[in-house]
C-alpha atoms as a PDB file:
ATOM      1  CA  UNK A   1      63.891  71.251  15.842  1.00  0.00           C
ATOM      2  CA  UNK A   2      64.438  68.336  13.977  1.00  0.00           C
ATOM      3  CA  UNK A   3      66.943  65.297  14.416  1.00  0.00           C
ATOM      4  CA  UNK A   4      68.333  66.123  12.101  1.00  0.00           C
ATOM      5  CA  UNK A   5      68.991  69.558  12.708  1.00  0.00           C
ATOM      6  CA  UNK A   6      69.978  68.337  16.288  1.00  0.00           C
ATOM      7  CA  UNK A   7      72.705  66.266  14.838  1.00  0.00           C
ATOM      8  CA  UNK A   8      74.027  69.029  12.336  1.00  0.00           C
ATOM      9  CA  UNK A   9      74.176  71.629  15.157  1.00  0.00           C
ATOM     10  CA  UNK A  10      75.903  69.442  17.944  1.00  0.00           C
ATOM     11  CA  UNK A  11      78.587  68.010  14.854  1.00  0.00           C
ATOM     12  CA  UNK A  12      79.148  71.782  14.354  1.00  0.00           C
ATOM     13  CA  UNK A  13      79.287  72.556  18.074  1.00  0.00           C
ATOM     14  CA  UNK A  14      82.197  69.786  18.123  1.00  0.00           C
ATOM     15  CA  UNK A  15      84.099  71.037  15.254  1.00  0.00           C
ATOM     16  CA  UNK A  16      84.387  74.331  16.656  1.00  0.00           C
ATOM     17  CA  UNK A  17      85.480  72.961  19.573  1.00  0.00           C
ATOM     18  CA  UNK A  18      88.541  70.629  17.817  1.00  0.00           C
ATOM     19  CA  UNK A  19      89.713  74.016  15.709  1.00  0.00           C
ATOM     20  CA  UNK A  20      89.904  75.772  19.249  1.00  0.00           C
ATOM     21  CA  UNK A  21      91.534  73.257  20.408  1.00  0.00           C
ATOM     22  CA  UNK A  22      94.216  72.924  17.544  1.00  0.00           C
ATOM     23  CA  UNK A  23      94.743  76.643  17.903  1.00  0.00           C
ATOM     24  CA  UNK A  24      95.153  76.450  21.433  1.00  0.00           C
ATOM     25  CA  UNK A  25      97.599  73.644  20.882  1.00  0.00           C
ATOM     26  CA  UNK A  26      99.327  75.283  18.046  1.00  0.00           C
ATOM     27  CA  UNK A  27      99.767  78.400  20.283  1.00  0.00           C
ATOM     28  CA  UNK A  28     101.344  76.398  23.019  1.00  0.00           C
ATOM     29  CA  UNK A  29     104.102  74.887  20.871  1.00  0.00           C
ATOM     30  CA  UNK A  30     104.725  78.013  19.048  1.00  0.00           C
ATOM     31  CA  UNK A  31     105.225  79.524  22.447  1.00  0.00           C
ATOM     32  CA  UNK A  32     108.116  76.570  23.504  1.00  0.00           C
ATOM     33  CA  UNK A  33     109.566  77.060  20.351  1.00  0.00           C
ATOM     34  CA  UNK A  34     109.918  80.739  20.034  1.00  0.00           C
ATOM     35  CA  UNK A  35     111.680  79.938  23.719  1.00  0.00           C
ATOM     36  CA  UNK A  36     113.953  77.298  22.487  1.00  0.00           C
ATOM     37  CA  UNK A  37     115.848  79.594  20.518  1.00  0.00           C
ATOM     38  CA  UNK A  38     117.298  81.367  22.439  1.00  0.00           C
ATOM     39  CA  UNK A  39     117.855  78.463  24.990  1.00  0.00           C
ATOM     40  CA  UNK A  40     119.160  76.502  22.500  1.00  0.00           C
ATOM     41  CA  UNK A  41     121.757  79.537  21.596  1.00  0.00           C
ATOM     42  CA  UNK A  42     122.598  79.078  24.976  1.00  0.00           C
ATOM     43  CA  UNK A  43     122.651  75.903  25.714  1.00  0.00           C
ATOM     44  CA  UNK A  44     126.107  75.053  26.781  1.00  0.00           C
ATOM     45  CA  UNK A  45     125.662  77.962  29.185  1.00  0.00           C
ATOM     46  CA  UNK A  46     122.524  75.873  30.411  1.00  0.00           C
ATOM     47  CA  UNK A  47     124.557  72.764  30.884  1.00  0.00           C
ATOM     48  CA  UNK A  48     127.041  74.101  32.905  1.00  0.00           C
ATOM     49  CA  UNK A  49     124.009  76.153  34.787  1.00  0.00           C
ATOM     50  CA  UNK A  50     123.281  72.745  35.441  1.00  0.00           C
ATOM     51  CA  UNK A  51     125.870  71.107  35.845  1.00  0.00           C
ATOM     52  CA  UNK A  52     127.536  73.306  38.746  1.00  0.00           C
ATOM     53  CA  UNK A  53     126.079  71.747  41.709  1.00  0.00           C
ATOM     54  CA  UNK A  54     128.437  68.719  40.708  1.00  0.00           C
ATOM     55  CA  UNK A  55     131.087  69.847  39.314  1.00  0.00           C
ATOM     56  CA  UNK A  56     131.984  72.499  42.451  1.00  0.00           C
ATOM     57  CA  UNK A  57     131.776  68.671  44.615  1.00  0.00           C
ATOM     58  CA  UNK A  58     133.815  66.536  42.346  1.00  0.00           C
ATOM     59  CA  UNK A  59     137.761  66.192  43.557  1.00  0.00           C
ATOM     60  CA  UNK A  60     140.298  67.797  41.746  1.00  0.00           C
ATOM     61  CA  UNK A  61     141.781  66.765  38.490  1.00  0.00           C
ATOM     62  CA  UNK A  62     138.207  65.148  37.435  1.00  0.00           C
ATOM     63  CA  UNK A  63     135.847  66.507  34.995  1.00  0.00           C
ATOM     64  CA  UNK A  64     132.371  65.307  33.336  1.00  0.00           C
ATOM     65  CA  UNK A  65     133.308  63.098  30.527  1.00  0.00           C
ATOM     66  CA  UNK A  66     131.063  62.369  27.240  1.00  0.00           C
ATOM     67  CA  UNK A  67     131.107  58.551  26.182  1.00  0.00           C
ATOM     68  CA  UNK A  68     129.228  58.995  23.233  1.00  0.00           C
ATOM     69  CA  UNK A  69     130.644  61.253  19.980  1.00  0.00           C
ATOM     70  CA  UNK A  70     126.821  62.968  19.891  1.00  0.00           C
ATOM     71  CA  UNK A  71     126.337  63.594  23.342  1.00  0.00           C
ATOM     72  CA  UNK A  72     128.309  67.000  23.876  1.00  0.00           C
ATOM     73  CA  UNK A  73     125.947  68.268  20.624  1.00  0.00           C
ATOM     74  CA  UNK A  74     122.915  66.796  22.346  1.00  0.00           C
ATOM     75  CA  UNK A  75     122.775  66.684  25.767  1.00  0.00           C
ATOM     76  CA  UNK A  76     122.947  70.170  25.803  1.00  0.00           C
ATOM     77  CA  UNK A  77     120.300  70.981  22.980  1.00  0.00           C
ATOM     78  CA  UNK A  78     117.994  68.524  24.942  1.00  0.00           C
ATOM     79  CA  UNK A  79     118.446  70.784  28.315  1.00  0.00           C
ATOM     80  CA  UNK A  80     117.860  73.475  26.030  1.00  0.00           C
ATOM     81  CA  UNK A  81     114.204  72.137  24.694  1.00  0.00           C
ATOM     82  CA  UNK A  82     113.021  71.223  28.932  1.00  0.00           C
ATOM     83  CA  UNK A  83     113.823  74.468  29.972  1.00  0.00           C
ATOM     84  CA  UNK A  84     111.777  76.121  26.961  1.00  0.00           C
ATOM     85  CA  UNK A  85     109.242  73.787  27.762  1.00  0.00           C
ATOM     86  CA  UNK A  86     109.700  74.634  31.799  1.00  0.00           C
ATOM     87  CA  UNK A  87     109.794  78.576  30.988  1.00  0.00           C
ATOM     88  CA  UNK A  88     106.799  78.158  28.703  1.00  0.00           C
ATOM     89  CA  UNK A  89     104.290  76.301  30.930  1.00  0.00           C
ATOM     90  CA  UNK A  90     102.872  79.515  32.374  1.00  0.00           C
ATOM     91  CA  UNK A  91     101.478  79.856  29.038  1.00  0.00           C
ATOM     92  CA  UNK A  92     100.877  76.492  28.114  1.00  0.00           C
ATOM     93  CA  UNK A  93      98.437  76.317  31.211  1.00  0.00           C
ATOM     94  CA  UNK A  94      97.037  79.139  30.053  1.00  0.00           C
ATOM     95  CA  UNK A  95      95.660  78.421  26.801  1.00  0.00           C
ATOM     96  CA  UNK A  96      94.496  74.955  28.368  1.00  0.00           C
ATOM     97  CA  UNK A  97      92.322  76.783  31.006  1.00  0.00           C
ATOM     98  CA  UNK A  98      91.315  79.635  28.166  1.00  0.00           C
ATOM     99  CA  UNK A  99      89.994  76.286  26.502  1.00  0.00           C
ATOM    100  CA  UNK A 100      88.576  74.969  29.851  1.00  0.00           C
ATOM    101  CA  UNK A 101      86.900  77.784  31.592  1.00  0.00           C
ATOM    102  CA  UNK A 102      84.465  78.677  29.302  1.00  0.00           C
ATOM    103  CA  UNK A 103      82.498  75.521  30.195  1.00  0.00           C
ATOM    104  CA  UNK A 104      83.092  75.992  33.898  1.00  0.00           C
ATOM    105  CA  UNK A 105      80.292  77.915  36.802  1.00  0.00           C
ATOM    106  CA  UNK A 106      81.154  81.223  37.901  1.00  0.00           C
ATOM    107  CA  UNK A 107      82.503  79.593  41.599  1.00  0.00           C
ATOM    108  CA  UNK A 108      84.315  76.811  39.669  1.00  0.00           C
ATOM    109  CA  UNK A 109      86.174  79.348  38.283  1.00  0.00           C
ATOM    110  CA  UNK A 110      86.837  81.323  41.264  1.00  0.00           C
ATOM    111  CA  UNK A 111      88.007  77.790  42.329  1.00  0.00           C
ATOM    112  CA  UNK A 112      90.267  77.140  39.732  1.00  0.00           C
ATOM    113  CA  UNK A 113      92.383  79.822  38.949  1.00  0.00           C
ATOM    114  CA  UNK A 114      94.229  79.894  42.495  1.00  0.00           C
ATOM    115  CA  UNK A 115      94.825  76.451  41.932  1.00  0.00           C
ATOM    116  CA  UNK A 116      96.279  76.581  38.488  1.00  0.00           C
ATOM    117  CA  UNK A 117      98.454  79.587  40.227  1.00  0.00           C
ATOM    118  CA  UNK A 118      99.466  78.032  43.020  1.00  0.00           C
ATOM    119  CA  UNK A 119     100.214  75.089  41.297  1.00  0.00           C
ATOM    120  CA  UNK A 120     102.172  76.533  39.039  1.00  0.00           C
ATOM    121  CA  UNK A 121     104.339  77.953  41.772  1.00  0.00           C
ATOM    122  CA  UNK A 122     104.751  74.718  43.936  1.00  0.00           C
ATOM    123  CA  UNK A 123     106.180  73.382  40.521  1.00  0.00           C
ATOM    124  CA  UNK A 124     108.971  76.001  40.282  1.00  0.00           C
ATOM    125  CA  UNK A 125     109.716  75.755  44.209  1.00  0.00           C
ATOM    126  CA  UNK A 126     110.071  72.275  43.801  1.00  0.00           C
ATOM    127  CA  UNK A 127     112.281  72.784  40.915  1.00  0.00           C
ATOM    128  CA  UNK A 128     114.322  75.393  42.646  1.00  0.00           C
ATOM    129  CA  UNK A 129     114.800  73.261  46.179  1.00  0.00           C
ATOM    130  CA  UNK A 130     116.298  70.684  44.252  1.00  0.00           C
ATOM    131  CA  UNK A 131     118.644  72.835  42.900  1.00  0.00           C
ATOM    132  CA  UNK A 132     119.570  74.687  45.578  1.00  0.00           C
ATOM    133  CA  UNK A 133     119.004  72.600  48.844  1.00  0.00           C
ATOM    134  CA  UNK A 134     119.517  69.058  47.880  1.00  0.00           C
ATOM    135  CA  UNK A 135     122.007  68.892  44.933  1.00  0.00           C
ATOM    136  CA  UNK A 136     124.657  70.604  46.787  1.00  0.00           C
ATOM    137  CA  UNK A 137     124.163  67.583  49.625  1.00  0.00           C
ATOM    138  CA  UNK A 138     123.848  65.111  47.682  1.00  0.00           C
ATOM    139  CA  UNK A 139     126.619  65.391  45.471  1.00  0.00           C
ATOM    140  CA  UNK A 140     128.802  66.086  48.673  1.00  0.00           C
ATOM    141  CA  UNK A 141     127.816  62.653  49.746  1.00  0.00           C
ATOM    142  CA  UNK A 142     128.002  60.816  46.424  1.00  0.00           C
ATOM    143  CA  UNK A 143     131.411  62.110  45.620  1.00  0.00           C
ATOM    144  CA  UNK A 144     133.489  61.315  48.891  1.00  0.00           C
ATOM    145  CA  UNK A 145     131.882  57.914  49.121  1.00  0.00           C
ATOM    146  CA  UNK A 146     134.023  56.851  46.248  1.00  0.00           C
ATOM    147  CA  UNK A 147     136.099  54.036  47.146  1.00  0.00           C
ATOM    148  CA  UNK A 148     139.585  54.073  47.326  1.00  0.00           C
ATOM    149  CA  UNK A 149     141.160  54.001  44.119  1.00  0.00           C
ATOM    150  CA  UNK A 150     137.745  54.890  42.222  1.00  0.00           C
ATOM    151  CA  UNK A 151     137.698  58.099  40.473  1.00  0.00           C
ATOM    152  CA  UNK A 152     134.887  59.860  39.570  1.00  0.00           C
ATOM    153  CA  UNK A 153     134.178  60.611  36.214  1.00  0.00           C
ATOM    154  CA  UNK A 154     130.267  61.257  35.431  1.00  0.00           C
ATOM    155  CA  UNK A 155     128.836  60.645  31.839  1.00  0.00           C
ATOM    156  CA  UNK A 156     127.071  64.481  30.829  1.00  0.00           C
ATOM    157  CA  UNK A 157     124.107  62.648  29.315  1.00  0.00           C
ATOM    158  CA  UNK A 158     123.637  60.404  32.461  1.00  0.00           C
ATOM    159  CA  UNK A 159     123.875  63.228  34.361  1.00  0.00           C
ATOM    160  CA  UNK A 160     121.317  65.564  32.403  1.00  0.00           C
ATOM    161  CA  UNK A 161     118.810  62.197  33.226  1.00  0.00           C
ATOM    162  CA  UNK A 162     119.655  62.190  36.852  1.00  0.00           C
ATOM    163  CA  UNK A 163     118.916  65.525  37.241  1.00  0.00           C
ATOM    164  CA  UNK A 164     115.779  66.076  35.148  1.00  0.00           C
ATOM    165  CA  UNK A 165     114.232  63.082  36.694  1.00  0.00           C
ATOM    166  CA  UNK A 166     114.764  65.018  40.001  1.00  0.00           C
ATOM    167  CA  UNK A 167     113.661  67.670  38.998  1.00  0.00           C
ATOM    168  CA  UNK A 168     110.612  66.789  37.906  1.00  0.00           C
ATOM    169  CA  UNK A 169     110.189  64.440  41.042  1.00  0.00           C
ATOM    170  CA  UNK A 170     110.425  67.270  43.255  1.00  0.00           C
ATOM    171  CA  UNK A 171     108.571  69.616  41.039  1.00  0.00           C
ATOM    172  CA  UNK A 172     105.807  67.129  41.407  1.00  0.00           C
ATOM    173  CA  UNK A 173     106.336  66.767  45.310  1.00  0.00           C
ATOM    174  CA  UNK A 174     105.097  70.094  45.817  1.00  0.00           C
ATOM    175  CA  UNK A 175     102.126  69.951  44.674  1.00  0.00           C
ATOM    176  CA  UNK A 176     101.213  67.855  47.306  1.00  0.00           C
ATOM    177  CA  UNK A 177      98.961  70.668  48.751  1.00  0.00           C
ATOM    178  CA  UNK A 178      97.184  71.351  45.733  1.00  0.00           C
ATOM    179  CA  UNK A 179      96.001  67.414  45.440  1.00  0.00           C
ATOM    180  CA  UNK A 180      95.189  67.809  49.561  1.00  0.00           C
ATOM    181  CA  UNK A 181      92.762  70.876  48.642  1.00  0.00           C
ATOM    182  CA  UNK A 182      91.425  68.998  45.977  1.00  0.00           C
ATOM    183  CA  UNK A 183      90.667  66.022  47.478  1.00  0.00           C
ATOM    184  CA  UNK A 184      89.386  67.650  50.563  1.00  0.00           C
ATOM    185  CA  UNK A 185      87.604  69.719  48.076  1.00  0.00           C
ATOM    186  CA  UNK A 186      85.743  67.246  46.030  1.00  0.00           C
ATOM    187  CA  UNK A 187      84.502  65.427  48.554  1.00  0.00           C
ATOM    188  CA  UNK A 188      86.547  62.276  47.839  1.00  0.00           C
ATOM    189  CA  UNK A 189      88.574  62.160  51.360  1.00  0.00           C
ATOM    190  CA  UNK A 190      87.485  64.237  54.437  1.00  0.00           C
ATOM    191  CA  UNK A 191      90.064  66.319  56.697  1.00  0.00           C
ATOM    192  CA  UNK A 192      89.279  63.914  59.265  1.00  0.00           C
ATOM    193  CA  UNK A 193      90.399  60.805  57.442  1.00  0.00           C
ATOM    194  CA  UNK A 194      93.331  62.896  56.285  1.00  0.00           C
ATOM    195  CA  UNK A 195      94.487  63.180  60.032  1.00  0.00           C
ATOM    196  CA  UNK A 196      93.651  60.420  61.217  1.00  0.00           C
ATOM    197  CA  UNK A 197      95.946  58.137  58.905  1.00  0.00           C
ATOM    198  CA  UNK A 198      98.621  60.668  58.863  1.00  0.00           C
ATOM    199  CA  UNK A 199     101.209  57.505  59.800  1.00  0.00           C
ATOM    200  CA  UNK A 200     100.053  55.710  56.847  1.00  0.00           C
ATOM    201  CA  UNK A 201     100.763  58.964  54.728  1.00  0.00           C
ATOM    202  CA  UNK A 202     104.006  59.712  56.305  1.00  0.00           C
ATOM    203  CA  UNK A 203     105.252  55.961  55.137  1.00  0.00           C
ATOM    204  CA  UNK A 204     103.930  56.164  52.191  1.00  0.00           C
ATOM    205  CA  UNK A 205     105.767  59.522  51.701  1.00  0.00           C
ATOM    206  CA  UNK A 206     109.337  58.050  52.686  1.00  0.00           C
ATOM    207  CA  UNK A 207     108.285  54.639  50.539  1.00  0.00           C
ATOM    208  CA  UNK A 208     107.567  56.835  47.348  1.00  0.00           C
ATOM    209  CA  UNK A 209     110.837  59.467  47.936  1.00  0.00           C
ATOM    210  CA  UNK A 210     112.609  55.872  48.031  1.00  0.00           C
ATOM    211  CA  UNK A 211     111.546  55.054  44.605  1.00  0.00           C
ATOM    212  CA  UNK A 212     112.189  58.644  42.913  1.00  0.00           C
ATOM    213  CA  UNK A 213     115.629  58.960  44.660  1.00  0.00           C
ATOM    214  CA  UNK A 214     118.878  57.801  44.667  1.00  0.00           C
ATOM    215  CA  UNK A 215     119.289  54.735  46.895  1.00  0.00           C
ATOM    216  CA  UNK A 216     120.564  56.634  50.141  1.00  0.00           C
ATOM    217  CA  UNK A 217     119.138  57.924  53.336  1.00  0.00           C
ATOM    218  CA  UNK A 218     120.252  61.411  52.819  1.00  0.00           C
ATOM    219  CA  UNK A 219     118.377  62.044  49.117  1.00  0.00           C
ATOM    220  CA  UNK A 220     115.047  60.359  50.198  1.00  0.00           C
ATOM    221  CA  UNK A 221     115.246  61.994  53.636  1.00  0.00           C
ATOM    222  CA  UNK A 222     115.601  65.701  51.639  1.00  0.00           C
ATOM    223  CA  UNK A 223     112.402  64.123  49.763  1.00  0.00           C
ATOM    224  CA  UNK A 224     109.899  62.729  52.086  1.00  0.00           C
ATOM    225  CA  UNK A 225     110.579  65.775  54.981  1.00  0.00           C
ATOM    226  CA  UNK A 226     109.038  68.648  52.441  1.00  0.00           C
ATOM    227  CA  UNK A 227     106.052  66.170  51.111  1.00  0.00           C
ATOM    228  CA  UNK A 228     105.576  65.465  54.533  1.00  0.00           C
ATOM    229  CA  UNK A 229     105.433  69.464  55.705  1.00  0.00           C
ATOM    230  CA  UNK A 230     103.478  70.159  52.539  1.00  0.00           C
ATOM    231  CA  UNK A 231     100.895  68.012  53.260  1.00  0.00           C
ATOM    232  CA  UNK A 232     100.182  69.076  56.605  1.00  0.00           C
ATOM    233  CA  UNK A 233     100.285  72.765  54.904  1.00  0.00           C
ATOM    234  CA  UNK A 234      97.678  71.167  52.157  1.00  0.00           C
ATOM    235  CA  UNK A 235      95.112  70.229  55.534  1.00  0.00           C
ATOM    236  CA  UNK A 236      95.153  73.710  56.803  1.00  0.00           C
ATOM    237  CA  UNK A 237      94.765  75.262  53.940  1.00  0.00           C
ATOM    238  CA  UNK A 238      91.697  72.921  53.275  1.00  0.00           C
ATOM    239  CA  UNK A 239      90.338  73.673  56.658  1.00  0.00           C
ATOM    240  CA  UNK A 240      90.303  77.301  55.690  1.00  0.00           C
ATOM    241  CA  UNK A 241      88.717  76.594  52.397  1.00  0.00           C
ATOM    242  CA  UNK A 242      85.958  74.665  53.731  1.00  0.00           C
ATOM    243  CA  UNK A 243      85.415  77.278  56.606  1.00  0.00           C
ATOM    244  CA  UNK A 244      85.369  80.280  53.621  1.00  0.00           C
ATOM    245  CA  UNK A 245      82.975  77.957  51.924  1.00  0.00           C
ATOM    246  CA  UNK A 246      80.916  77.860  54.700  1.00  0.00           C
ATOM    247  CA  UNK A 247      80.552  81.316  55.942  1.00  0.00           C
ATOM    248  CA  UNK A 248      80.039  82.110  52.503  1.00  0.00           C
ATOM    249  CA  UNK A 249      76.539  79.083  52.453  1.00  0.00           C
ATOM    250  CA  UNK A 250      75.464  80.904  55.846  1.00  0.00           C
ATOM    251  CA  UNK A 251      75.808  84.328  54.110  1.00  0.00           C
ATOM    252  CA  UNK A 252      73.618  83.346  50.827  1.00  0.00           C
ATOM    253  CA  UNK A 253      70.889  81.770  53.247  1.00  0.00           C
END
């Protein structure tokens, strides 16, 4: 084969590759958009979804407030396009491994797909123990630490950027196990260094939960405890990996 046959059949190779790509893409965005309808229908239903976990803490005779003429119109629509985007991402992951696997080995693969499950789980618990377990505290807290005088009267597009950030944040949190496995995984850290500096970890858990949390004990506390209990979780599920991998190395030989 020629040179420039060479070049002609790896310029194809990559143009197939960028129209699979674009369809792929195009596929995922159809998907969040097809979504966002009816979400967006919805959407002041979403907001006060939302919303509740404040609103049930704040002291009578105060509401959410807007402060800007826009914001009841778009706070809402923009809740509206996440949680197409959050309902979605099954799918979205999905086309990106359908792009993906095809130039993965057979045990990569085997590899991979729990991951992308599990990970895709994590994310939703994360999203979900937010929701559930630490906005009801944590409102409590912030609204009877008022000072006297000081009512409460929370912006509705503020809040929608508290709570997304958190939400994300925690989403992210839990997938503290799935980075363990991989790292253990790869080969980049060993379980043994993993334990061994488990101090270090456990500060640098409560130092990170201080940055992506409101400035109290109580929030970063509800944080770091879970990260902390999900990364021990992430070392015995790498020990049991690694053991799997090596029964299954004795077996082959």
């Amino acid at each position: 084969m020629s040179a420039d046959e060479r070049e002609q059949l790896a310029e194809g190779s990559l143009i197939s590759h960028l129209v699979e790509l674009r369809d792929r893409l195009l596929r995922a965005v159809i998907a969040i958009g097809v979504l966002f309808v009816p979400c967006a229908i919805y959407s002041n239903e979403l907001f006060t979804l939302v919303a509740t976990p404040l609103m049930e803490k704040m002291p009578k005779g105060t509401s959410m407030i807007a402060t800007s003429l826009v914001s009841p119109f778009l706070a809402p629509l923009k809740l509206s396009l996440f949680v197409a985007l959050f309902a979605a991402m099954p799918y979205v992951l999905y086309q990106a491994w359908a792009f993906v696997a095809p130039g993965l080995y057979k045990h990569e693969k085997r590899f991979a797909v729990p991951l992308v499950v599990s990970s895709i789980v994590l994310f939703y618990c994360g999203v979900a123990f937010a929701y559930f377990v630490v906005f009801p505290l944590m409102f409590a807290f912030f609204t009877t630490s008022a000072p006297v005088g000081v009512q409460m009267m929370t912006d509705m597009q503020n809040y929608l950027d508290f709570v997304l950030l958190l939400f994300f944040a925690f989403g992210v949190a839990f997938e503290i196990p799935v980075a363990t496995v991989l790292l253990i995984s790869t080969g980049m850290v060993s379980i043994q260094t993993l334990t061994k500096n488990r101090g270090y970890v456990l500060l640098g858990i409560f130092i990170i939960a201080a940055f992506l949390t409101p400035p109290d004990a109580l929030s970063q506390t509800m944080m770091a405890v879970p990260m902390y209990l999900l990364y021990e979780i992430g070392i015995v599920l790498s020990r049991f990996l690694l053991k799997k991998r090596q029964q299954a190395g004795e077996v082959e030989t």
